[in-house]
PDB file of N, CA and C in Angstrom:
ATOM      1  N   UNK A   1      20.179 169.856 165.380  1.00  0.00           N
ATOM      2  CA  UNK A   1      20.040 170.325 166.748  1.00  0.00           C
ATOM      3  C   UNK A   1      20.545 171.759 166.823  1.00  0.00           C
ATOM      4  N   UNK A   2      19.679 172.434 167.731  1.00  0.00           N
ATOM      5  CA  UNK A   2      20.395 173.428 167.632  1.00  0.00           C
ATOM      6  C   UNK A   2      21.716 174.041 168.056  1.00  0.00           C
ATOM      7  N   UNK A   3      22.506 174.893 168.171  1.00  0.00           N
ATOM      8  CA  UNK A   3      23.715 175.151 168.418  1.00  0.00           C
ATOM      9  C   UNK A   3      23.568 175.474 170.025  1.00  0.00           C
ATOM     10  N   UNK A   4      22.746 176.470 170.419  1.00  0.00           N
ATOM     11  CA  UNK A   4      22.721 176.193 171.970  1.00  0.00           C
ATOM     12  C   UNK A   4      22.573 175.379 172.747  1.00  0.00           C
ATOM     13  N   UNK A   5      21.893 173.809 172.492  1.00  0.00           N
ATOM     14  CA  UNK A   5      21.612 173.029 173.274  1.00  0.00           C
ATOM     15  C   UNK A   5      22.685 172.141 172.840  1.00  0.00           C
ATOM     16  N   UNK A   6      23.517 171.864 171.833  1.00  0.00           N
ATOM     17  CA  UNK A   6      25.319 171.113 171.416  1.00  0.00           C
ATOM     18  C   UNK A   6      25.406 171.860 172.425  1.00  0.00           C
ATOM     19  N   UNK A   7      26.221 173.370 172.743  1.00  0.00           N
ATOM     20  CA  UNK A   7      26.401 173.424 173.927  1.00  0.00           C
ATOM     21  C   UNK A   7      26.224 173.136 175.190  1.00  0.00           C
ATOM     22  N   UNK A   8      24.918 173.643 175.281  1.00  0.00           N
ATOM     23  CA  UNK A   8      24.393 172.765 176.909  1.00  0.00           C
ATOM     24  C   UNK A   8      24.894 171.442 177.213  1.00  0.00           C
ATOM     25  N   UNK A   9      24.753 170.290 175.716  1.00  0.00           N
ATOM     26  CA  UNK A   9      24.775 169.233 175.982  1.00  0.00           C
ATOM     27  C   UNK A   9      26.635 168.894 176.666  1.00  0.00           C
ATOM     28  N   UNK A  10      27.148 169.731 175.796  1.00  0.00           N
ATOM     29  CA  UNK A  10      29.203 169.618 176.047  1.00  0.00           C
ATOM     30  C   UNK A  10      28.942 170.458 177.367  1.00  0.00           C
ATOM     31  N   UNK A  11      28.642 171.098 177.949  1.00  0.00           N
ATOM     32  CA  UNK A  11      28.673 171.490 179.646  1.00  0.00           C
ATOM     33  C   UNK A  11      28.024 170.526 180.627  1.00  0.00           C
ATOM     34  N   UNK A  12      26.956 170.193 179.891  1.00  0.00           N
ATOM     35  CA  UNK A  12      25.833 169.536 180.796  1.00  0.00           C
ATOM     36  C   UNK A  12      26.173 167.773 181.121  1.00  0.00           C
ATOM     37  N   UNK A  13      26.255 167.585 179.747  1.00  0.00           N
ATOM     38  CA  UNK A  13      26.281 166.318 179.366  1.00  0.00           C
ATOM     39  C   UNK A  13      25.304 165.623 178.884  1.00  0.00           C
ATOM     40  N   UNK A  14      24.943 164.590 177.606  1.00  0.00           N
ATOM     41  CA  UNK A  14      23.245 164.020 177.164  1.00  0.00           C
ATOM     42  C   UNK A  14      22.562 163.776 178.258  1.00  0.00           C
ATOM     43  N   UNK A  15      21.733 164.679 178.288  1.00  0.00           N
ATOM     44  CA  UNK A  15      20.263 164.095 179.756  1.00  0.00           C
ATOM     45  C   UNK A  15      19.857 162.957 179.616  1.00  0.00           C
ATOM     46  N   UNK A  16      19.680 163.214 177.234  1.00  0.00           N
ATOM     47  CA  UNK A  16      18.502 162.081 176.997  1.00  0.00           C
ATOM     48  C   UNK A  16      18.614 160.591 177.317  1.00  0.00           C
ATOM     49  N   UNK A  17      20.086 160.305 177.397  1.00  0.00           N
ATOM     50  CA  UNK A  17      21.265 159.400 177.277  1.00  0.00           C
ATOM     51  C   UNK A  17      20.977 158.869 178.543  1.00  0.00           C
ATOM     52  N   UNK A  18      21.351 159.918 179.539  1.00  0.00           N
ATOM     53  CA  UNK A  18      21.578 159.671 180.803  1.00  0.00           C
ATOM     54  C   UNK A  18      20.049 159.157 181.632  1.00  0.00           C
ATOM     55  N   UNK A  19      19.027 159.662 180.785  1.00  0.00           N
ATOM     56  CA  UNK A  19      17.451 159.525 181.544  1.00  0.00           C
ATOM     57  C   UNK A  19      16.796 158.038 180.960  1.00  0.00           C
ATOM     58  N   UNK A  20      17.502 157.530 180.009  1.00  0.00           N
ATOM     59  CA  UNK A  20      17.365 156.042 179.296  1.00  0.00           C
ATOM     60  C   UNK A  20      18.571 155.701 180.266  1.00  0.00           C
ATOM     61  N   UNK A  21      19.033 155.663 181.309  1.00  0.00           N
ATOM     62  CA  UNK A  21      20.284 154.724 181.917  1.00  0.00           C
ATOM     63  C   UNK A  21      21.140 154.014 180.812  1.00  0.00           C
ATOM     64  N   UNK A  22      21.802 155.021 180.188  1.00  0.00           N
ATOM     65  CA  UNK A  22      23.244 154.555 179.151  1.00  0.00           C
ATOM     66  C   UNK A  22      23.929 155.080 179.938  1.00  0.00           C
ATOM     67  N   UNK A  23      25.284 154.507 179.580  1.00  0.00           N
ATOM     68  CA  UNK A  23      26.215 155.034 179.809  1.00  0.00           C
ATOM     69  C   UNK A  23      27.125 156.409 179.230  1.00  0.00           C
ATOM     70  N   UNK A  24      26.874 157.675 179.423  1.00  0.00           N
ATOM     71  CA  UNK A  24      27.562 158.761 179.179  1.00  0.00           C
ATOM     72  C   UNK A  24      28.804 159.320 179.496  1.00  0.00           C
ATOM     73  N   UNK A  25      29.807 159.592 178.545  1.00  0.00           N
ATOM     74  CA  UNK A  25      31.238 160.192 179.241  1.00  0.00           C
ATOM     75  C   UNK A  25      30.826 161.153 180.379  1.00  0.00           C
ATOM     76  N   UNK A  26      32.035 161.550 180.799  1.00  0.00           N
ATOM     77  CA  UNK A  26      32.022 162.452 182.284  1.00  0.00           C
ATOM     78  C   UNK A  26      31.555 163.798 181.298  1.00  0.00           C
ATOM     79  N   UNK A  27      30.873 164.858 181.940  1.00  0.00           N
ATOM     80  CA  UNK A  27      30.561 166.465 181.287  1.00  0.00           C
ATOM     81  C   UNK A  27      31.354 166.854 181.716  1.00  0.00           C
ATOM     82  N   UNK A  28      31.750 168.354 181.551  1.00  0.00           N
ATOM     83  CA  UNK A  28      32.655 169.515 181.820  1.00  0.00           C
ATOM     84  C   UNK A  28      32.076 169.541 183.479  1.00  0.00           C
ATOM     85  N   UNK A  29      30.587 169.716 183.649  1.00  0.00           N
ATOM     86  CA  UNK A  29      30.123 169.870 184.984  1.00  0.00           C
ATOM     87  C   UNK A  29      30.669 168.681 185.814  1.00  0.00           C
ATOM     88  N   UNK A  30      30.283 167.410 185.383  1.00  0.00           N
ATOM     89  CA  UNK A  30      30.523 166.339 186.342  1.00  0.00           C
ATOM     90  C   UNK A  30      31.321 165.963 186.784  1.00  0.00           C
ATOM     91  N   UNK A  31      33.087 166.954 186.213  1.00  0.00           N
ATOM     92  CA  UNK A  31      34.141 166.598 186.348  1.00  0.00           C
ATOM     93  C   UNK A  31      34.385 167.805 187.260  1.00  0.00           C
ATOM     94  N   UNK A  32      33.652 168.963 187.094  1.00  0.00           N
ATOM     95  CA  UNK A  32      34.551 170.494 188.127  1.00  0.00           C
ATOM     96  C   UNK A  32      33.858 169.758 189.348  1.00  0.00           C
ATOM     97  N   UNK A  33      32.603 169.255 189.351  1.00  0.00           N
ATOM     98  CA  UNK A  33      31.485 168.912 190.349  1.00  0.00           C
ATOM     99  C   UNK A  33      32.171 167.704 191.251  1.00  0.00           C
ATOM    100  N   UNK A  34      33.375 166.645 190.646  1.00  0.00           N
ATOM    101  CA  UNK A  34      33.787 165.661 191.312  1.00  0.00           C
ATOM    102  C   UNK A  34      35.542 166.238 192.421  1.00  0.00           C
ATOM    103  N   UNK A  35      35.851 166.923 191.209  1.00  0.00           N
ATOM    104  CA  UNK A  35      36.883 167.741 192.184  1.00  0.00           C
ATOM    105  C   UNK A  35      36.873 168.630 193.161  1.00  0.00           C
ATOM    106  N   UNK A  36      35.704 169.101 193.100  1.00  0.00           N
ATOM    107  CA  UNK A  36      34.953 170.396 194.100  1.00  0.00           C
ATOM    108  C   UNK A  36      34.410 169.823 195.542  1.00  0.00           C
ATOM    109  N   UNK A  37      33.818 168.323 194.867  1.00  0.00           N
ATOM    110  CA  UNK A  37      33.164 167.515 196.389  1.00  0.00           C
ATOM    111  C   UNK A  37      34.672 166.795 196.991  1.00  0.00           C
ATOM    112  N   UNK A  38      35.545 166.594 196.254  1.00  0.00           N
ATOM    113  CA  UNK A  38      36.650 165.806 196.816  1.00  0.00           C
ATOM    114  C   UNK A  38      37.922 166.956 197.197  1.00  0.00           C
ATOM    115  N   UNK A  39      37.892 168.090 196.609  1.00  0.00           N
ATOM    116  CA  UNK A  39      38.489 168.905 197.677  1.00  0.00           C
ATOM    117  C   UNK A  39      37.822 169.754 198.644  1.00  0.00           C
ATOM    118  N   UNK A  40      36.632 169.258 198.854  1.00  0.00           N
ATOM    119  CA  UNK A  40      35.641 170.405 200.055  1.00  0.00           C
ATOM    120  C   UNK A  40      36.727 170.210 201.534  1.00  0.00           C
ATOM    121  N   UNK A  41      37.294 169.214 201.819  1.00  0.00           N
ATOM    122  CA  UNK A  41      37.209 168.990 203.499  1.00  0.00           C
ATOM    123  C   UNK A  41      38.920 168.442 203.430  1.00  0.00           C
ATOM    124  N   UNK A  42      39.298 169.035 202.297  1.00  0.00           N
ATOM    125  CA  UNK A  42      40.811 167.766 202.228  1.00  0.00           C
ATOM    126  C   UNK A  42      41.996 169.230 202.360  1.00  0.00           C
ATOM    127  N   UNK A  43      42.621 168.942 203.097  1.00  0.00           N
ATOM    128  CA  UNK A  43      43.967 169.751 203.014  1.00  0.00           C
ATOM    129  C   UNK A  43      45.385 169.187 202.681  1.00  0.00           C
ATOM    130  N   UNK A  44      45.058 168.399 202.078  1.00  0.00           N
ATOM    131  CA  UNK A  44      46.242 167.158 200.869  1.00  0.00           C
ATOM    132  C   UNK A  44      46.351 168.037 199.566  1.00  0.00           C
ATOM    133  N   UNK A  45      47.516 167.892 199.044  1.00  0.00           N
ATOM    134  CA  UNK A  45      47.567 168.313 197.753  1.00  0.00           C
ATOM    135  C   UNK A  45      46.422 167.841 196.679  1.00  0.00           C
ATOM    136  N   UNK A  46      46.150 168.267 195.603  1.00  0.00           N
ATOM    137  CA  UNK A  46      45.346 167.911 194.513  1.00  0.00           C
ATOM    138  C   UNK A  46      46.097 166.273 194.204  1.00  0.00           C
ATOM    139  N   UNK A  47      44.768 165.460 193.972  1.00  0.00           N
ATOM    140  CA  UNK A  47      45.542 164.065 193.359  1.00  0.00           C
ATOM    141  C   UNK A  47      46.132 163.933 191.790  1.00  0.00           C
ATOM    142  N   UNK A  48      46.433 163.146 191.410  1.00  0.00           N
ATOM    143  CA  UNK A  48      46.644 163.079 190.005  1.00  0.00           C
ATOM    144  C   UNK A  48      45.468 162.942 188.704  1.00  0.00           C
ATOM    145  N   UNK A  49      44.303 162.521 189.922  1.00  0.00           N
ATOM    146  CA  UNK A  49      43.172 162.192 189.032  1.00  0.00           C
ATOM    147  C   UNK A  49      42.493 163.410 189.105  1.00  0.00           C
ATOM    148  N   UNK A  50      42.721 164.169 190.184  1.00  0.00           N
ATOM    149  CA  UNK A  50      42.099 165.424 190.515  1.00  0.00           C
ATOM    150  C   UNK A  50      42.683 166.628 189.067  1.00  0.00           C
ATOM    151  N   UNK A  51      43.847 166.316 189.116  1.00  0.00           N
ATOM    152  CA  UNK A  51      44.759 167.023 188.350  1.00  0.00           C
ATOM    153  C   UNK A  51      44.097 166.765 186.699  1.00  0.00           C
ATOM    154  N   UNK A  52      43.934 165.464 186.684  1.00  0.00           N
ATOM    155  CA  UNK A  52      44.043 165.135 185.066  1.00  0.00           C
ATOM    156  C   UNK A  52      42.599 165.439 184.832  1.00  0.00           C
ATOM    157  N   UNK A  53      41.284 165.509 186.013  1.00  0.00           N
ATOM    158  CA  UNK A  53      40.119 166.009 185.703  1.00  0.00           C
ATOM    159  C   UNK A  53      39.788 167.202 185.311  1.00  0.00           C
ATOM    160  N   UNK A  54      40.353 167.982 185.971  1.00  0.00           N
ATOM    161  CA  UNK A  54      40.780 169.426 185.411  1.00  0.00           C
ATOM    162  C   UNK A  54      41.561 169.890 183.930  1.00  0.00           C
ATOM    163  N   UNK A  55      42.262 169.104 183.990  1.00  0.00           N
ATOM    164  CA  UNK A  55      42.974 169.478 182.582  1.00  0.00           C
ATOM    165  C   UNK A  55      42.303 168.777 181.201  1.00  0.00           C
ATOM    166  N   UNK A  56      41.310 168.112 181.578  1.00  0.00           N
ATOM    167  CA  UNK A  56      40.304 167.939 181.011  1.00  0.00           C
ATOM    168  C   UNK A  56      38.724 168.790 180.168  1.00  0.00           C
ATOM    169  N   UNK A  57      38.742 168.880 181.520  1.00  0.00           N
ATOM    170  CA  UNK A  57      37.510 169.919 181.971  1.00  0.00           C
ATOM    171  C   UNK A  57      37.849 171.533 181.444  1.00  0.00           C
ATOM    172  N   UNK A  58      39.373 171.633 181.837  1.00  0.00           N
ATOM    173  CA  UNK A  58      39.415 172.631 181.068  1.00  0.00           C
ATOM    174  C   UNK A  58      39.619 173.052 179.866  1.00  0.00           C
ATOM    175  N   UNK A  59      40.199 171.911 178.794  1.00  0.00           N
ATOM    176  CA  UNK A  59      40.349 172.084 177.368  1.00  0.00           C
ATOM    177  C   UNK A  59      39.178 171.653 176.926  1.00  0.00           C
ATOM    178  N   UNK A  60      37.999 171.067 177.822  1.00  0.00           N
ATOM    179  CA  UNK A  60      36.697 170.962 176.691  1.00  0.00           C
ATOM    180  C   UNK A  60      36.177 171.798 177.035  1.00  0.00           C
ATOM    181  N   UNK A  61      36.431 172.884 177.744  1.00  0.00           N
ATOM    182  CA  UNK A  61      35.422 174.156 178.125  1.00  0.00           C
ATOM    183  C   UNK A  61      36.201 175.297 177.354  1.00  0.00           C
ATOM    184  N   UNK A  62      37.462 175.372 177.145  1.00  0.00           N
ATOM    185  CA  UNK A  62      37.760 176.064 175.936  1.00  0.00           C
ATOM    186  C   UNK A  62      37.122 175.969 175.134  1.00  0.00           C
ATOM    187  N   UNK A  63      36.676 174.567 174.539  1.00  0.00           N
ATOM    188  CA  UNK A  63      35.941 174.304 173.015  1.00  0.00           C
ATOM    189  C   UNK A  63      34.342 175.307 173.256  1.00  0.00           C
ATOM    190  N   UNK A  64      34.113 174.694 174.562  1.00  0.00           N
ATOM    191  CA  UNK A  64      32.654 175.052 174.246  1.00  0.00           C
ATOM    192  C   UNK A  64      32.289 176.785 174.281  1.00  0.00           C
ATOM    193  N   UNK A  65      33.563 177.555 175.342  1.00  0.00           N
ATOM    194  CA  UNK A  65      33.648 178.644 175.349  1.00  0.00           C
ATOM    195  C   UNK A  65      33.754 179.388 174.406  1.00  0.00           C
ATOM    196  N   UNK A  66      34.097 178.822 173.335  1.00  0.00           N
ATOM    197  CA  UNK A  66      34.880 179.253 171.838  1.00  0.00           C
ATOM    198  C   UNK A  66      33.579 179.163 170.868  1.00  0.00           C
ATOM    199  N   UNK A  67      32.907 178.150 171.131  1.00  0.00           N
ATOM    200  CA  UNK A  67      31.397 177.856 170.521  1.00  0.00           C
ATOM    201  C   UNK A  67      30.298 179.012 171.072  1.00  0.00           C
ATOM    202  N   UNK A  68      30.397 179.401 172.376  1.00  0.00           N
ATOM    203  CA  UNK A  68      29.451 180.005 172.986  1.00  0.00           C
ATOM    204  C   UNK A  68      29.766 181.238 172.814  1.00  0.00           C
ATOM    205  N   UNK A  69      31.203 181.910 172.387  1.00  0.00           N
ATOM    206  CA  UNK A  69      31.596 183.036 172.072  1.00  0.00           C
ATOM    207  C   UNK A  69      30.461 183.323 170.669  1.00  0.00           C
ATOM    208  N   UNK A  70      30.873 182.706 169.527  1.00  0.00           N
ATOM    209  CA  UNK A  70      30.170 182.858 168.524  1.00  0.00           C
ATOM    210  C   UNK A  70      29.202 182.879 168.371  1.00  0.00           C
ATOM    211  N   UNK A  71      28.065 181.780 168.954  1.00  0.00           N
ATOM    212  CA  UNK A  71      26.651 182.215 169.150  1.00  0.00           C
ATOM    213  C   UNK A  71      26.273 183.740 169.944  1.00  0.00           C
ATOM    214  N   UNK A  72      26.638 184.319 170.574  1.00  0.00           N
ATOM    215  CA  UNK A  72      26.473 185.509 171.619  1.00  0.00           C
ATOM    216  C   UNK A  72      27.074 186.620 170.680  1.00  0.00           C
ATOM    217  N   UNK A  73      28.371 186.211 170.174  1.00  0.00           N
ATOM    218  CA  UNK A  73      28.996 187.445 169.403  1.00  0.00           C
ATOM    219  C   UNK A  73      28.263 187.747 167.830  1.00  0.00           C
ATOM    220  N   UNK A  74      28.143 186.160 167.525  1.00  0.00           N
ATOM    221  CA  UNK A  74      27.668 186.314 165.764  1.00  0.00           C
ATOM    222  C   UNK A  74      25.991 186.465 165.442  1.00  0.00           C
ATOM    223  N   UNK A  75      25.363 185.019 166.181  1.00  0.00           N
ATOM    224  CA  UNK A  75      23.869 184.597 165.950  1.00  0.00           C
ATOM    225  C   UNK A  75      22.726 186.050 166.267  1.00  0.00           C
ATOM    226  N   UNK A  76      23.171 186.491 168.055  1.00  0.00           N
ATOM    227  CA  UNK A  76      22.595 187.078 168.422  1.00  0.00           C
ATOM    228  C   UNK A  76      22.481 188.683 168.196  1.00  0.00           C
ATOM    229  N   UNK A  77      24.039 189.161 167.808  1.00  0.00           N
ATOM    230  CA  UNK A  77      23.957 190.242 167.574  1.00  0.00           C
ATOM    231  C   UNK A  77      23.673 190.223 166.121  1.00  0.00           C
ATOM    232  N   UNK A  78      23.215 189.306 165.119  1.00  0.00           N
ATOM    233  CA  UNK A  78      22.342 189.912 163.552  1.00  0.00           C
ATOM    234  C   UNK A  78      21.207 189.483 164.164  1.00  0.00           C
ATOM    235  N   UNK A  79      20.392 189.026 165.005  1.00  0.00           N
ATOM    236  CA  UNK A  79      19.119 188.607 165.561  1.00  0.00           C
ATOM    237  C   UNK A  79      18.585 190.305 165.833  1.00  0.00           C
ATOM    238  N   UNK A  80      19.488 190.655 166.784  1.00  0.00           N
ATOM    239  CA  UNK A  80      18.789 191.699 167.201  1.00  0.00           C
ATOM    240  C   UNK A  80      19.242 192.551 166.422  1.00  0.00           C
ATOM    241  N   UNK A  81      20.397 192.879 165.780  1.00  0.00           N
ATOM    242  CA  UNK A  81      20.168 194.207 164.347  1.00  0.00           C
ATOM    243  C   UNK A  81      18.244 193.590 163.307  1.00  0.00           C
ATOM    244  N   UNK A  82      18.259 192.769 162.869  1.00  0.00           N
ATOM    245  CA  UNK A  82      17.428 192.301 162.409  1.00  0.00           C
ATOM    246  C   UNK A  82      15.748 192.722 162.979  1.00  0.00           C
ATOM    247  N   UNK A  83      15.887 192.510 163.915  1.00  0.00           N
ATOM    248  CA  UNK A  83      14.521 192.945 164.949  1.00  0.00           C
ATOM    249  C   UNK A  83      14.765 194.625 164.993  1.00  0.00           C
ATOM    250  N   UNK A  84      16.177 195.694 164.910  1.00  0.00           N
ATOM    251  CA  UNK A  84      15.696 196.486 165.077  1.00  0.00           C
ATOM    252  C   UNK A  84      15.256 197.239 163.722  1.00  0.00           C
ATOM    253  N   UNK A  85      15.713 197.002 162.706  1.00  0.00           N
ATOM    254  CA  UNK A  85      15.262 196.908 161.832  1.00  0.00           C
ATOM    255  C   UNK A  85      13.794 196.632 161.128  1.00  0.00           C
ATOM    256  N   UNK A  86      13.636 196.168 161.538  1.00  0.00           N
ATOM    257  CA  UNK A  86      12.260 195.344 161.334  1.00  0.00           C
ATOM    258  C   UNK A  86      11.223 196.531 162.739  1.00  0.00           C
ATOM    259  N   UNK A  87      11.804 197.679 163.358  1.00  0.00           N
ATOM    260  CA  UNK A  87      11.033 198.157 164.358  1.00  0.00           C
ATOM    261  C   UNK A  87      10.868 197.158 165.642  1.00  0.00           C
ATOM    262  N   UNK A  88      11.070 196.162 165.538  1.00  0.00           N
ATOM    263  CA  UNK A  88      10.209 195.132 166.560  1.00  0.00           C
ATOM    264  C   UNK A  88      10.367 195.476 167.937  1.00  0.00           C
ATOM    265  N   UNK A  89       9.446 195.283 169.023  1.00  0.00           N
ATOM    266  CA  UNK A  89       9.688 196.018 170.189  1.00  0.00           C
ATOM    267  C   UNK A  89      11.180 195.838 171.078  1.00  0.00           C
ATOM    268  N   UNK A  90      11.278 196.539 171.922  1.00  0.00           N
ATOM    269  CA  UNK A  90      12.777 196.679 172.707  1.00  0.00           C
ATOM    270  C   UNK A  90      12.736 195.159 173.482  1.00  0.00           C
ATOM    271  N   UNK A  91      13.493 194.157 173.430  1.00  0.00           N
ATOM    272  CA  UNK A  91      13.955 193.064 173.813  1.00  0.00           C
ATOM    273  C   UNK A  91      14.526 193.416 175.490  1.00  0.00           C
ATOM    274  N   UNK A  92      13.691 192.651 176.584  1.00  0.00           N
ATOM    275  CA  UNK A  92      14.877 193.115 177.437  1.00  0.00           C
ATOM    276  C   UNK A  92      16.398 192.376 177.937  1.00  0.00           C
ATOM    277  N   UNK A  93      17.164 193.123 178.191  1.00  0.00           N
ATOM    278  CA  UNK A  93      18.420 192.780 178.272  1.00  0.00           C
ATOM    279  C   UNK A  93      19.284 193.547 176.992  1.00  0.00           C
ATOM    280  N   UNK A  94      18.948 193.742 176.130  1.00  0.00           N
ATOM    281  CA  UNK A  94      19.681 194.294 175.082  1.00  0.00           C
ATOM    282  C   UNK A  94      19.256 195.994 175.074  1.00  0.00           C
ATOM    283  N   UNK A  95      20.265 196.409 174.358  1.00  0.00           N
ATOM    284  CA  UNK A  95      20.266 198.042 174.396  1.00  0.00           C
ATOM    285  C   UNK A  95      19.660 198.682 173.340  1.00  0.00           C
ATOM    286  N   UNK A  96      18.378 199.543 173.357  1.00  0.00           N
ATOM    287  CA  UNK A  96      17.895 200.227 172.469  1.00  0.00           C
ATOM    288  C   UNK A  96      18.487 201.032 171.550  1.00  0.00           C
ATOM    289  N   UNK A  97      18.221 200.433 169.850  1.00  0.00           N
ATOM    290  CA  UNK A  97      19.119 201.960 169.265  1.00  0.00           C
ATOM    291  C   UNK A  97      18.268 203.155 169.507  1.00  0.00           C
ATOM    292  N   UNK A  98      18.719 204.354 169.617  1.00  0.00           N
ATOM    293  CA  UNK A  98      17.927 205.677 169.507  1.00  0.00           C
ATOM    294  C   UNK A  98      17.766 206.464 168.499  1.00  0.00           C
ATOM    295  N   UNK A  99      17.037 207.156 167.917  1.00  0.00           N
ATOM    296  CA  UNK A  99      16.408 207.454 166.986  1.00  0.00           C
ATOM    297  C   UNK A  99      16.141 209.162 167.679  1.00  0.00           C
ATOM    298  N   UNK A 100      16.788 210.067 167.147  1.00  0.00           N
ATOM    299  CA  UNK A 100      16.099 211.189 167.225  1.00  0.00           C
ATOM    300  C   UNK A 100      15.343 211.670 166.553  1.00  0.00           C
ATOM    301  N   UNK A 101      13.935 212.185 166.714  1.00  0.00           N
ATOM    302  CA  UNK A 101      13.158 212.249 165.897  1.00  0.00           C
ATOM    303  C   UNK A 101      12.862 214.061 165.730  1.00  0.00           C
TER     304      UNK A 101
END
């Protein structure tokens, strides 16, 4: 599989899983997404479950942040040295090398 969609899947959570009705752990999303609807309207302190969802949510989004660093920092920047190299046309979003001629 590829390395971007392991990611998606640790943010997102298995669709494929979830679209066959299995049972799937909570995602990084489904957990910011349960604390976000349960503190919309509440002026109570955070609960304990609120608490422990978060501290959850946030050490598996370290992982995946740490994963998503490397694809963006490593994969993509020899992708595009590679393409410029190779001449291949200007990609948008990325920065043209220049060439004085």
């Amino acid at each position: 599989m590829a390395r971007d969609l392991e990611i998606l899947r640790g943010l997102r959570g298995d669709a494929i899983l979830r679209a066959r009705d299995e049972n799937t752990p909570p995602s990084i999303s489904d957990r910011v997404s349960y604390i976000v609807s349960s503190r919309r309207n509440s002026l109570a302190r955070p609960t304990q479950t609120e608490r422990d969802s978060y501290e959850v949510a946030s050490a598996e989004f370290s992982g995946e942040l740490g994963r998503l660093r490397t694809l963006i920092d490593g994969d993509q920047r020899r992708l595009q040295e590679t393409l410029n190299e190779g001449e291949a046309p200007w990609v948008p979003g990325s920065l043209p090398v220049w060439k004085k001629e």
